[in-house]
Protein backbone atom coordinates (compact mmCIF):
# COMPACT_ATOMS: atom_id res chain seq x y z
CA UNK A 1 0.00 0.00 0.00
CA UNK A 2 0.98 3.48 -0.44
CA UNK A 3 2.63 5.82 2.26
CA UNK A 4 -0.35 7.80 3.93
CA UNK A 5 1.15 11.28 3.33
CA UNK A 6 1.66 13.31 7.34
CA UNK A 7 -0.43 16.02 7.61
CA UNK A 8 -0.62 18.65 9.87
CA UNK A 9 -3.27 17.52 11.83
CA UNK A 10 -1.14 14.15 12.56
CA UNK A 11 1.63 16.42 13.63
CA UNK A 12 -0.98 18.72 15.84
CA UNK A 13 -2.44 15.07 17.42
CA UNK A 14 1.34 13.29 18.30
CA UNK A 15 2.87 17.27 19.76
CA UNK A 16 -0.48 17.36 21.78
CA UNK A 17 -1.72 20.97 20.24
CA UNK A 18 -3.68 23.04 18.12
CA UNK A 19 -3.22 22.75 14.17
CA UNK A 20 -3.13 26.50 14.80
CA UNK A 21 -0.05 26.05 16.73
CA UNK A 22 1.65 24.02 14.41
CA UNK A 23 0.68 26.97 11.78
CA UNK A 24 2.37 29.02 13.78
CA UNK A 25 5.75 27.61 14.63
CA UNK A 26 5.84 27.03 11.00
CA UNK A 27 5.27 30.09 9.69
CA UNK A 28 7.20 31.84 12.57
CA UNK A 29 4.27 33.93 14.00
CA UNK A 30 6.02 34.48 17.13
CA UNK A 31 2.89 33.71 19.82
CA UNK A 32 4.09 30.10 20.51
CA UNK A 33 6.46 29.79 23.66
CA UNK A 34 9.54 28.44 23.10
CA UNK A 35 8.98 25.02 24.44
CA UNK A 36 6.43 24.42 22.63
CA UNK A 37 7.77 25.48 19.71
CA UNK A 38 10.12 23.07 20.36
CA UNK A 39 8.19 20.04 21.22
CA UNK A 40 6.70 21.02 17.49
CA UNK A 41 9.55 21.08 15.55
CA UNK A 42 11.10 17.68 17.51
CA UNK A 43 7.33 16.02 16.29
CA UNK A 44 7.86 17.47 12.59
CA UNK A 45 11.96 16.12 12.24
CA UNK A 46 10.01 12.46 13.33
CA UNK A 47 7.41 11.90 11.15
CA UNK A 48 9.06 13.71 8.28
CA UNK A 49 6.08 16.25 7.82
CA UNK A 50 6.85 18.68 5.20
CA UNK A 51 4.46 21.55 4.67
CA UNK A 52 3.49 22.36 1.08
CA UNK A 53 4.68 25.76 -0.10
CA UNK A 54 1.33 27.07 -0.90
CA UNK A 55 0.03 26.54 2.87
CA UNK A 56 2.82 28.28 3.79
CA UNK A 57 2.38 30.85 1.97
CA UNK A 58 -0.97 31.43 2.63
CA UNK A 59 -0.70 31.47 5.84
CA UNK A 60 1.77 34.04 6.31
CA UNK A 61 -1.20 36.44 3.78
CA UNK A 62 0.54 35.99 0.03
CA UNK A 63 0.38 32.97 -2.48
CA UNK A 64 3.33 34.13 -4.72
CA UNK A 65 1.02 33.80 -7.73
CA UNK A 66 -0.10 36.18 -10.22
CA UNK A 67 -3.26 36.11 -11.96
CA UNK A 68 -3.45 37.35 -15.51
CA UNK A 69 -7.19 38.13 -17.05
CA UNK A 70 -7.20 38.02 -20.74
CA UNK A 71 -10.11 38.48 -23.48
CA UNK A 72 -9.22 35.56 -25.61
CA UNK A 73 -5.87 33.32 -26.63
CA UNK A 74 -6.49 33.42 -30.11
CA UNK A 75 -5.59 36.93 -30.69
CA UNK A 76 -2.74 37.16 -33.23
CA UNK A 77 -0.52 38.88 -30.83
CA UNK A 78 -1.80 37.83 -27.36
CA UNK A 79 1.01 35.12 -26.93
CA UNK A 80 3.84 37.74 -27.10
CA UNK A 81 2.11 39.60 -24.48
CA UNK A 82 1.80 36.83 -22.35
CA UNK A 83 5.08 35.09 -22.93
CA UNK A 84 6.72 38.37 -21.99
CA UNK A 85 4.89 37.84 -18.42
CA UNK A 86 5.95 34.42 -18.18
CA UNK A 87 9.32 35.17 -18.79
CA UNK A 88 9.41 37.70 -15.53
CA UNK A 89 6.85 35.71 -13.72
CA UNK A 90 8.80 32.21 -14.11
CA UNK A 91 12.58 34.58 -13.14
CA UNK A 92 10.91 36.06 -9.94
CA UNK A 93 9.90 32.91 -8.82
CA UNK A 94 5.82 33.40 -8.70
CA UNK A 95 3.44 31.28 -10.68
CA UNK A 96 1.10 31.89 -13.17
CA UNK A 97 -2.95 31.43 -12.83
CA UNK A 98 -4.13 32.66 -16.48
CA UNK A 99 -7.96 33.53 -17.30
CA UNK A 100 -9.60 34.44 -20.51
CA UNK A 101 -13.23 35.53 -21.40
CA UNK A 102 -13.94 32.90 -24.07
CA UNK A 103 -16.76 31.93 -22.80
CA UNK A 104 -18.33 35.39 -21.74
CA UNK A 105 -20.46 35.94 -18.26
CA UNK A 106 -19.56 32.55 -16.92
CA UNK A 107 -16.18 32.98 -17.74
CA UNK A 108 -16.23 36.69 -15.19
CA UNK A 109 -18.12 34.45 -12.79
CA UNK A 110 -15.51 32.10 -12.18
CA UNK A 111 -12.46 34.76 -12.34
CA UNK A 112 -14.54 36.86 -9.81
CA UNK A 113 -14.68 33.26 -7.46
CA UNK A 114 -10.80 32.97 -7.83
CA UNK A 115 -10.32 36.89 -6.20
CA UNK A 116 -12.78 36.70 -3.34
CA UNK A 117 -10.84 33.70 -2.46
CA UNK A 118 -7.46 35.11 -2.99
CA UNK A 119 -5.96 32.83 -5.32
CA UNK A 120 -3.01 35.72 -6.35
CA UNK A 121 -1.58 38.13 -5.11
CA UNK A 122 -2.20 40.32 -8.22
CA UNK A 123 -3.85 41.00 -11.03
CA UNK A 124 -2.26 41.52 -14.66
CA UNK A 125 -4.79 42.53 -16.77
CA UNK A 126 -5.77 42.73 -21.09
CA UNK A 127 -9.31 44.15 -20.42
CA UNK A 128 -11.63 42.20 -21.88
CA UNK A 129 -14.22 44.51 -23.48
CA UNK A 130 -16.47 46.29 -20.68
CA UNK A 131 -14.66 44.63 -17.37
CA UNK A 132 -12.50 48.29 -17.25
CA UNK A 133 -14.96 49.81 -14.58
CA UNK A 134 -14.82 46.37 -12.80
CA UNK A 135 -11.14 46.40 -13.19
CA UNK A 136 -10.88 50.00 -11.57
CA UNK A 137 -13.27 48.44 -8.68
CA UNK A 138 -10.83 45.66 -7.85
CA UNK A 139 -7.67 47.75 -7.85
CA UNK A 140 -9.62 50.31 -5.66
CA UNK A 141 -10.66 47.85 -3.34
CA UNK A 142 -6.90 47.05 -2.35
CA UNK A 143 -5.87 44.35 -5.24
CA UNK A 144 -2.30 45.10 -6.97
CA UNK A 145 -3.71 45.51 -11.36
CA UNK A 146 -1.53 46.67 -13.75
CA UNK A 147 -3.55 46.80 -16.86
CA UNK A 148 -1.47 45.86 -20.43
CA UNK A 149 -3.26 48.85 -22.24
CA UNK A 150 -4.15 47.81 -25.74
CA UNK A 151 -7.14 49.76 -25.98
CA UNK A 152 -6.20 53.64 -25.00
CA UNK A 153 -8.50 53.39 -22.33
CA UNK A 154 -6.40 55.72 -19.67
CA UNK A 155 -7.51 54.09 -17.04
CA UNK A 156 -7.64 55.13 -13.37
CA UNK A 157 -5.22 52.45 -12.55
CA UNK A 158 -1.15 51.11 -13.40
CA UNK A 159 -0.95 50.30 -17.02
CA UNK A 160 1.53 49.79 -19.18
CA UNK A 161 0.61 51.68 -23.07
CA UNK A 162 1.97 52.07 -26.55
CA UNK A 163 2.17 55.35 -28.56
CA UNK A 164 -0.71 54.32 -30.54
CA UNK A 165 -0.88 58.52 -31.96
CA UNK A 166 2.96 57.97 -32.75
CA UNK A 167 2.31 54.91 -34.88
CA UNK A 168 -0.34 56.68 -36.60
CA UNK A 169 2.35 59.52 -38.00
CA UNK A 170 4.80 57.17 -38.51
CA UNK A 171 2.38 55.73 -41.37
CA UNK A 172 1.65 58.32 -42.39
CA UNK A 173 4.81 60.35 -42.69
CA UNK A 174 6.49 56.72 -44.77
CA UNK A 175 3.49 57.07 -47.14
CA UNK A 176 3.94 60.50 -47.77
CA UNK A 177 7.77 60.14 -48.02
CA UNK A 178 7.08 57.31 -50.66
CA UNK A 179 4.62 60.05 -52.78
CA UNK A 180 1.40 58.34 -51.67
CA UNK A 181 -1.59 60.77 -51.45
CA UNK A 182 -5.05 59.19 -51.55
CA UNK A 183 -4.86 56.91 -48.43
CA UNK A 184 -7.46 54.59 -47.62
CA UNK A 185 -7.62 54.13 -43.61
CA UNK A 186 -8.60 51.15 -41.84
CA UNK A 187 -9.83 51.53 -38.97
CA UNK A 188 -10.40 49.41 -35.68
CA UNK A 189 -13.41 50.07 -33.70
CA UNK A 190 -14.68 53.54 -33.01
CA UNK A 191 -15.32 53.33 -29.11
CA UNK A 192 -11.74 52.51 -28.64
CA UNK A 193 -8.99 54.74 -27.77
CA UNK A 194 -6.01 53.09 -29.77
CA UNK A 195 -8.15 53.59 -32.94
CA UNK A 196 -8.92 57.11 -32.30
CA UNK A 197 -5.44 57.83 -31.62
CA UNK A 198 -3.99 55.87 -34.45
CA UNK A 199 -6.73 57.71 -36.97
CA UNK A 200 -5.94 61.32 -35.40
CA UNK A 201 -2.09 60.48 -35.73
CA UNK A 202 -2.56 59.77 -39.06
CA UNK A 203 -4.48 62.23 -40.67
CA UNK A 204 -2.92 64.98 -38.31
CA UNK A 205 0.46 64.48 -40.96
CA UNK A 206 -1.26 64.28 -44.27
CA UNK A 207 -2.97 67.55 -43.24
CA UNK A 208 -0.15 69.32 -42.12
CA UNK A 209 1.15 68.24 -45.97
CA UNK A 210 -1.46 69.71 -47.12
CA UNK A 211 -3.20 66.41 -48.02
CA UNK A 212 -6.34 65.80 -45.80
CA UNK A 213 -7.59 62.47 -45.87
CA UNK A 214 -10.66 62.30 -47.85
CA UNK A 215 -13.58 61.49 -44.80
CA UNK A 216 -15.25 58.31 -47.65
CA UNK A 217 -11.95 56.59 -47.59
CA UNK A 218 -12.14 56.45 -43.65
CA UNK A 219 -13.52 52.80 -42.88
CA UNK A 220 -14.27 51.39 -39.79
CA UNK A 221 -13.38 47.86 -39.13
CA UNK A 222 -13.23 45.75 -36.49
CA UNK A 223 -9.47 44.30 -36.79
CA UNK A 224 -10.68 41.25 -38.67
CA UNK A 225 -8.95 39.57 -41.71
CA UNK A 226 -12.81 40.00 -43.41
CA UNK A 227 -13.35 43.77 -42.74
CA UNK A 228 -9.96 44.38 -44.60
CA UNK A 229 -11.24 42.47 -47.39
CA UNK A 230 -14.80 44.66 -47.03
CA UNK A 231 -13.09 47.74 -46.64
CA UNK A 232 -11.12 47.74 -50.38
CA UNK A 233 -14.02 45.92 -51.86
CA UNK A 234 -16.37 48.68 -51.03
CA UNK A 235 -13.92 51.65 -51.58
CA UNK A 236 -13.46 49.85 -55.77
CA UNK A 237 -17.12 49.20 -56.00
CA UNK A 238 -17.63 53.04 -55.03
CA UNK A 239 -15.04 53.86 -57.70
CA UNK A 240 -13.13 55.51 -54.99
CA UNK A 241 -9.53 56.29 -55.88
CA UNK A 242 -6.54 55.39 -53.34
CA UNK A 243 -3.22 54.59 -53.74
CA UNK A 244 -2.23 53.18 -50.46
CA UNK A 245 -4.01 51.77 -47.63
CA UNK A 246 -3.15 52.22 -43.85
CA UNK A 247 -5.02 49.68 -41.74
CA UNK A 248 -5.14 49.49 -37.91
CA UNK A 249 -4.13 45.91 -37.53
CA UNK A 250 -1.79 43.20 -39.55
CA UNK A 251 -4.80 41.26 -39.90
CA UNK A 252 -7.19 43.52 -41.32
CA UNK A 253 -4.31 44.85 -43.70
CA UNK A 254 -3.77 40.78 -44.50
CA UNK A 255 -8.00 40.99 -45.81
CA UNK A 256 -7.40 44.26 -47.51
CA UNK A 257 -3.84 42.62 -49.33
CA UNK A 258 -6.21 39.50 -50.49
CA UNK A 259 -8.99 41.81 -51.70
CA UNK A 260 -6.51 44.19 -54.24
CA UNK A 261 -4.99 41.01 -55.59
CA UNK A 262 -8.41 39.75 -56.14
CA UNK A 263 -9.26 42.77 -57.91
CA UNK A 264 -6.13 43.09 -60.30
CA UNK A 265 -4.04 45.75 -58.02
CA UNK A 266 -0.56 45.22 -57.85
CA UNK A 267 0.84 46.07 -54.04
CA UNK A 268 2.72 48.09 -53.61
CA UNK A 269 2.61 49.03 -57.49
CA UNK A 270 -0.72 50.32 -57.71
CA UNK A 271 -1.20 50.23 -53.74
CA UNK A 272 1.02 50.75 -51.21
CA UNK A 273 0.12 48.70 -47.50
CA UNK A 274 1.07 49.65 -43.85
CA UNK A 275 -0.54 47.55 -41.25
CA UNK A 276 -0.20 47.92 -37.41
CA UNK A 277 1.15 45.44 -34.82
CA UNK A 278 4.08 43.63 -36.60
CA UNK A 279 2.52 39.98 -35.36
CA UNK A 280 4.98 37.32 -36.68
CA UNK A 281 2.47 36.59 -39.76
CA UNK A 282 3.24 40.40 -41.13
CA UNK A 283 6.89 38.91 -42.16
CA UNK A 284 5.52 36.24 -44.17
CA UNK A 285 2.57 37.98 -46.39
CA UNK A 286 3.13 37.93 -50.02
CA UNK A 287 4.67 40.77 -50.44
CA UNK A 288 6.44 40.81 -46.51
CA UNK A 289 3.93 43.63 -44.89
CA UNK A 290 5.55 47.21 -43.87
CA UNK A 291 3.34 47.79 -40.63
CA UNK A 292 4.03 49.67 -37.01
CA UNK A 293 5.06 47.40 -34.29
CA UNK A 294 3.91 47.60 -31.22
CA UNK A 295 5.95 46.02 -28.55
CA UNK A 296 3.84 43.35 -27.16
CA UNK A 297 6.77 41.09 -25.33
CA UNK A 298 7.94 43.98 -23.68
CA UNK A 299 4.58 45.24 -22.44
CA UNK A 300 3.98 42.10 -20.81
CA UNK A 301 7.43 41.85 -19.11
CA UNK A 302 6.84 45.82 -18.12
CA UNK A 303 3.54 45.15 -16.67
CA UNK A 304 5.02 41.97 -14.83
CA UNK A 305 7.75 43.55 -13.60
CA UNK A 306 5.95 46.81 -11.99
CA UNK A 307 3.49 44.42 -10.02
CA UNK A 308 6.41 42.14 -8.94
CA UNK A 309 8.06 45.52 -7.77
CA UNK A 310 5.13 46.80 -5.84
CA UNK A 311 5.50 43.03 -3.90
CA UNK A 312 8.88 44.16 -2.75
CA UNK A 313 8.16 47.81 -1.71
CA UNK A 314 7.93 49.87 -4.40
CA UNK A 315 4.54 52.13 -4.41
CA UNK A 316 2.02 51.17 -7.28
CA UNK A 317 0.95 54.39 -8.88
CA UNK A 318 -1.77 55.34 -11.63
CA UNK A 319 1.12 56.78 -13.65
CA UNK A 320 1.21 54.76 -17.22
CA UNK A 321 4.49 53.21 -18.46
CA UNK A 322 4.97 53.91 -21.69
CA UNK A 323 6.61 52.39 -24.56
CA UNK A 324 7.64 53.35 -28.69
CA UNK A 325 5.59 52.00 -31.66
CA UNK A 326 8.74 51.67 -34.27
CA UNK A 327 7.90 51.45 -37.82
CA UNK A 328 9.26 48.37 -39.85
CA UNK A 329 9.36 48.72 -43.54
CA UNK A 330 9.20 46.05 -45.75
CA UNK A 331 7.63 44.91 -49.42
CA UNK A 332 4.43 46.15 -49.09
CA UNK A 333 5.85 49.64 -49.55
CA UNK A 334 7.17 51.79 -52.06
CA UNK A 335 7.43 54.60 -53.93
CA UNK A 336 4.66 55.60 -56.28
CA UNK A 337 5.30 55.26 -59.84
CA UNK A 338 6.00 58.59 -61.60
CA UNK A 339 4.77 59.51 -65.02
């Protein structure tokens, strides 16, 4: 038969005392007298008790475990972001407890089970859509959230950002450079921050040029392969003329490559492509896709590291980190075709 594991209660029974007490010389609390504390420790070097780290840790208020809520794994770039956490996480010596929303209502029910019963210390968050004011509740109510913000929410909490308004003008100003000046824009949804920002960054430089970007070749997507394919589909059918296309993901701008081909235009002859993100498909388009890249691994090990930092002292503070959208150019782009 198999060994019986010891438990703390056997160890309580054969020292004659409390499981409390043997909490207590264990985790060092200080209220035990000495000889007892003793006659505990002899009773745990006989039977060979060895408390699990988790107990222990629990006990003395902290589980050295971070939770990390996410909307969904299947988001092109989501596994940089959290592979830059893991890297920290793993190097700090904390585990990782990961939640996503895939499954909606139920899946907030559950995650909302897991913090009442303090299953982390803290809380790295991707907000999955309209959880931001719950988010802000949590971190109010005394739990440690950084939030990885992919949205340009601002939010009332840590976060760690990108320059979303940056990348924006950095399209813009390569598709200018390049002598593109009928851009048709991409865009992500309305309600959100990063696509406001990347829009406004955008069109901010081709007006300064003296370019303005015509308001019918503004199209708003929803960072799907299929609304990039939409988007150029409905801006030929309308006989619209463009002669690049800046879209607000790598995925849409992979819909919107599939849909010129499919209509006879040459890219970048005809139509020069930028796409946002730099997700490791944007390197192996047909041609390789110019796009801004955001830097998802290092947001994740930025947001890990602040939390892990607050653990050992350092203040958490509503102050965002942020970090540089770089453009990478590649075959998607290049310079119009003079006459």
């Amino acid at each position: 038969m198999p060994d019986v594991p010891i438990t703390i209660a056997d160890v309580a029974t054969r020292a004659g005392v409390s499981k409390t007490t043997v909490s207590r010389v264990l985790n060092g609390k200080g209220e035990v007298d000495e000889a007892t504390a003793a006659r505990v420790r002899r009773v745990i070097d006989e039977l060979g008790y060895v408390p699990s780290a988790r107990a222990v840790n629990l006990a003395r208020g902290h589980t050295r475990v971070i939770g990390m809520l996410v909307p969904s794994l299947i988001w092109p770039w989501m596994g940089e972001v959290v592979q830059g956490a893991v890297d920290v996480v793993e190097t700090e010596g904390y585990g990782l407890l990961l939640f996503t929303c895939n499954r909606g209502a139920e899946s907030m029910r559950q995650f909302s089970a897991q913090v009442s019963g303090k299953a982390f210390d803290g809380l790295l968050a991707i907000e999955p859509e309209g959880t931001l004011d719950y988010l802000a509740d949590l971190y109010a109510g005394g739990l440690p959230v950084v939030l990885i913000d992919d949205r340009g929410d601002k939010p009332l909490m840590p976060s760690v950002a990108t320059t979303n308004r940056a990348g924006g003008a950095l399209a813009a100003r390569h598709l200018m450079e390049i002598g593109r000046r009928r851009p048709l824009v991409i865009t992500g949804k309305e309600k959100f921050g990063c696509t406001q920002d990347r829009l406004g960054g955008f069109a901010d430089v081709y007006a300064a040029a003296g370019h303005p970007v015509d308001p019918r070749l503004v199209v708003e997507g929803d960072f799907t392969y299929d609304c990039g394919v939409r988007a150029v589909q409905g801006a030929l059918d309308g006989g619209l003329d463009f002669d690049a296309v800046f879209a607000h993901n790598d995925l849409s701008a992979a819909g919107a490559l599939q849909a010129l081909r499919a209509a006879g235009r040459s890219v970048p002859g005809d139509v020069a492509l930028v796409g946002f993100d730099d997700i490791s498909y944007a390197a192996h388009t047909e041609p390789p896709l110019t796009t801004v890249r955001q830097p998802m691994r290092q947001m994740g090990e930025m947001a890990a590291r602040r939390l892990i930092a607050h653990f050992d002292g350092t203040p958490l503070t509503c102050e965002p980190n942020i970090l540089s959208t770089t453009l990478v150019v590649r075959g998607s782009t290049v310079p119009a075709a003079t006459t």
